[in-house]
C-alpha atoms as a PDB file:
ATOM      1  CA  UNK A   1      13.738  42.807  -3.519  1.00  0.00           C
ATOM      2  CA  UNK A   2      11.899  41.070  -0.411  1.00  0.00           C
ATOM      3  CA  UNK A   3       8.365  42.656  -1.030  1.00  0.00           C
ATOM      4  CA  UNK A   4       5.222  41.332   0.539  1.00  0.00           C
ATOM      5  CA  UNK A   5       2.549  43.781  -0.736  1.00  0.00           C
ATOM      6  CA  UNK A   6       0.424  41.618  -3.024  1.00  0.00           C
ATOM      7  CA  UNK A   7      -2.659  43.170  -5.002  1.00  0.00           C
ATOM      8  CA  UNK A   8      -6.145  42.041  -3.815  1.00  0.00           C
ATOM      9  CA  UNK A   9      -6.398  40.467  -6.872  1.00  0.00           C
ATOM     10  CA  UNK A  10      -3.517  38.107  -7.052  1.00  0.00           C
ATOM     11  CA  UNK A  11      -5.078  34.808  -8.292  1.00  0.00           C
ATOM     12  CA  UNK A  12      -3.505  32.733  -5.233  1.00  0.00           C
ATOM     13  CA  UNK A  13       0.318  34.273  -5.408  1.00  0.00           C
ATOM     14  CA  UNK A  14       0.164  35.485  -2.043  1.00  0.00           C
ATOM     15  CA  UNK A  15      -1.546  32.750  -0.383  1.00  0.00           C
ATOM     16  CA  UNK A  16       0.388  30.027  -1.876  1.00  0.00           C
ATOM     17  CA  UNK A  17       3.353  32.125  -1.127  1.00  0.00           C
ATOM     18  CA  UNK A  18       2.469  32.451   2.383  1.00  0.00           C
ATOM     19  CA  UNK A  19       1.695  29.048   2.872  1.00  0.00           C
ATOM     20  CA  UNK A  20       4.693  27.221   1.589  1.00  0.00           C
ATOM     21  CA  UNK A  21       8.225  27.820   3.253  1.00  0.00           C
ATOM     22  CA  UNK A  22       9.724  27.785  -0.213  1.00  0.00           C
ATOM     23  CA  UNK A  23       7.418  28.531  -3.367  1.00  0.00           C
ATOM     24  CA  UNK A  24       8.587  29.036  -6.873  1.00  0.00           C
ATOM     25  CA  UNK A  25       6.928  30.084  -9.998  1.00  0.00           C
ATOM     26  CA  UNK A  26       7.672  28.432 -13.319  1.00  0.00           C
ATOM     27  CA  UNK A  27       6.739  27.670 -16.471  1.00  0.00           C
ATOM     28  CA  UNK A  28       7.051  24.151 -17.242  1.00  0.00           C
ATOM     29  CA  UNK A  29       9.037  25.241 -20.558  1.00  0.00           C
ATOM     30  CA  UNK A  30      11.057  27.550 -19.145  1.00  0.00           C
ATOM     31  CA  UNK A  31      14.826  26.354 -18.424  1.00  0.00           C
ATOM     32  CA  UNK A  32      16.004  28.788 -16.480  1.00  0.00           C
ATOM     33  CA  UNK A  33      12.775  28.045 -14.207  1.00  0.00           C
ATOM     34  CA  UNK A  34      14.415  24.157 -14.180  1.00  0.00           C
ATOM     35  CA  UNK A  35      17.746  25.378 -12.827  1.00  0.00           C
ATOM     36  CA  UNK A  36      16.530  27.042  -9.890  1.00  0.00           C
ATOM     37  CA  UNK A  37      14.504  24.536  -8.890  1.00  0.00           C
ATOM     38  CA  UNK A  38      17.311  22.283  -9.115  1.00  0.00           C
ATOM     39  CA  UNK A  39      19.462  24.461  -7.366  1.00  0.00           C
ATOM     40  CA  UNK A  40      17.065  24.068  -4.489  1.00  0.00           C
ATOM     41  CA  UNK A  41      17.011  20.307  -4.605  1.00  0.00           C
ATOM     42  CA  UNK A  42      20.721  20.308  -4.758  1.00  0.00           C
ATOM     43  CA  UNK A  43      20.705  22.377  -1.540  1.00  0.00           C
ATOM     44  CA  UNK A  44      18.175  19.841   0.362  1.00  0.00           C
ATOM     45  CA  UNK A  45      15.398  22.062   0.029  1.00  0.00           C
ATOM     46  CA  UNK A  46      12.078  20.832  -1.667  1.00  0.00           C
ATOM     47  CA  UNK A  47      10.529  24.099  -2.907  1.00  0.00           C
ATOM     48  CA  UNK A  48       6.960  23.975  -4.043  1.00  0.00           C
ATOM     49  CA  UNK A  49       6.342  24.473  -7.310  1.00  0.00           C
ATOM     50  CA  UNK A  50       3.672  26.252  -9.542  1.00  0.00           C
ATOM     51  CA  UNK A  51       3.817  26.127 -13.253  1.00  0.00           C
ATOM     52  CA  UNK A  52       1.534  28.757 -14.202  1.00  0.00           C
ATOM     53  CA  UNK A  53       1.243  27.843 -18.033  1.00  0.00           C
ATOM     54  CA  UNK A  54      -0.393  24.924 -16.421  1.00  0.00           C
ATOM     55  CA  UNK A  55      -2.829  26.830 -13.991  1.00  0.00           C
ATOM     56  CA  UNK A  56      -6.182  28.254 -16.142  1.00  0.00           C
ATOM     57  CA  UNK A  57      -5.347  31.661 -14.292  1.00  0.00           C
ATOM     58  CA  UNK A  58      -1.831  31.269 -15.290  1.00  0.00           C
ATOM     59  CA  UNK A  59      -2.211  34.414 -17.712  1.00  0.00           C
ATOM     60  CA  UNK A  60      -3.356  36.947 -14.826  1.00  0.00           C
ATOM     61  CA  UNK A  61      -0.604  35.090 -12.061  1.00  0.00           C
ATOM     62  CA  UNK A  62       2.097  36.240 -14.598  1.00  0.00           C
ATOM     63  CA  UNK A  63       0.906  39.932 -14.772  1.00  0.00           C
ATOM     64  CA  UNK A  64       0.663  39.905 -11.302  1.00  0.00           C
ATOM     65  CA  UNK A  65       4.391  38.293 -10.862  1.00  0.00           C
ATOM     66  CA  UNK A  66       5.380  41.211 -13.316  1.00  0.00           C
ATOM     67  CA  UNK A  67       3.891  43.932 -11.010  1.00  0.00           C
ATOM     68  CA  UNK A  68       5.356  43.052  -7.817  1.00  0.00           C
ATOM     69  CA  UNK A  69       9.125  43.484 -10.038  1.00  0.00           C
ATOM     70  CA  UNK A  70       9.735  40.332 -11.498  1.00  0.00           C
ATOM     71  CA  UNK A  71      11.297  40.848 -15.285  1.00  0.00           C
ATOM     72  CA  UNK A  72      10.861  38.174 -16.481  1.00  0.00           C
ATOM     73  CA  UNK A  73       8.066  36.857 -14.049  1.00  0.00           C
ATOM     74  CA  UNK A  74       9.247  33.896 -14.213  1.00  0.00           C
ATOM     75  CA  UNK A  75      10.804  31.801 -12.231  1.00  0.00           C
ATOM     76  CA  UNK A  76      10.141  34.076  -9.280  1.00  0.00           C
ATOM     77  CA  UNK A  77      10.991  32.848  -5.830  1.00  0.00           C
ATOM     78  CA  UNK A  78       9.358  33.417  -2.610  1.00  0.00           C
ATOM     79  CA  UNK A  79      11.314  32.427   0.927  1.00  0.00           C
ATOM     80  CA  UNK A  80       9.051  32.320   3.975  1.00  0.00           C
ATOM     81  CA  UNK A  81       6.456  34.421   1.648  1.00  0.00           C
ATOM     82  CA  UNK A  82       8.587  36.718   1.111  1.00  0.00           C
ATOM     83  CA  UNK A  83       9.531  37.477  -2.835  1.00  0.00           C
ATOM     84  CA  UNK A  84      13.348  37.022  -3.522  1.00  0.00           C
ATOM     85  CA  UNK A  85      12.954  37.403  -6.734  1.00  0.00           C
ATOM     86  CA  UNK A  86      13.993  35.669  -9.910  1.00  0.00           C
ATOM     87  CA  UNK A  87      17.218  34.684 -11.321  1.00  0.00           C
ATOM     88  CA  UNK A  88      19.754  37.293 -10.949  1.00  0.00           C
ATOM     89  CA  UNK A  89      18.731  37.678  -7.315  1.00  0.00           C
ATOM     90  CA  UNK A  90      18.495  34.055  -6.122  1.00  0.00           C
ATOM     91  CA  UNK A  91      22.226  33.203  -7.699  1.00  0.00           C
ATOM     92  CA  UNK A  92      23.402  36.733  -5.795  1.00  0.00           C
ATOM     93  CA  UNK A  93      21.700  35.085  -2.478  1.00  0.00           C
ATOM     94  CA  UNK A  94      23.109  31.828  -3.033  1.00  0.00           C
ATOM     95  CA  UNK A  95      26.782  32.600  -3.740  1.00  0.00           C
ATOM     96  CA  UNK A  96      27.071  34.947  -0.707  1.00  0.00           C
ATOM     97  CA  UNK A  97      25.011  32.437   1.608  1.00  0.00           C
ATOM     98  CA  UNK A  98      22.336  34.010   2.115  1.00  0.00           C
ATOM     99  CA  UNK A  99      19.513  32.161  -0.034  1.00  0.00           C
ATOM    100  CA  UNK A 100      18.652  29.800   2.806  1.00  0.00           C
ATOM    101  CA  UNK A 101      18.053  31.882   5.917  1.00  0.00           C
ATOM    102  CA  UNK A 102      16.477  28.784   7.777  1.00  0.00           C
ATOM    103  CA  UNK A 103      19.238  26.437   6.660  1.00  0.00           C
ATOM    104  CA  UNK A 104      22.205  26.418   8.616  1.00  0.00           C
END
């Protein structure tokens, strides 16, 4: 799913994407958004973290996460700003090793 074509528009998804090594998306009631994050803390990684029910543009962020293919658009994860996706794609990554491409 590795996409890096954000919309001009994107309320600070690409740029915080781009800036941090590992950035993740959340909603801060959302517990499938809490177990990847602690999957990444598990694996000595400190992701950042953006909970956009807490951000005012957290509203538009969401429509944007759900335009560049993340169903739901939360949590989505971005590696080296590049999307990975949510759920179903970071456990795929992760079981065959490949979640971590800087971490050997």
């Amino acid at each position: 799913m590795e996409r890096n074509h954000f919309p001009p528009s994107d309320f600070g998804i690409g740029r915080l994407a781009s800036q941090n090594q590992v950035m993740i998306f959340t909603k801060s009631t959302c517990c499938m958004c809490h177990t990847i994050t602690t999957l990444f803390g598990r694996l000595g990684i400190n992701p950042t973290v953006c909970e956009i029910d807490h951000d005012p543009n957290g509203r538009e962020m969401e429509k944007v996460l759900t335009r560049l293919g993340c169903k739901p658009a939360v949590p989505a994860v971005f590696i080296g700003g590049k999307l990975v996706g949510g759920p179903n794609e970071v456990m795929t990554r992760h079981l065959s090793g490949t979640l971590i491409p800087f971490k050997k």
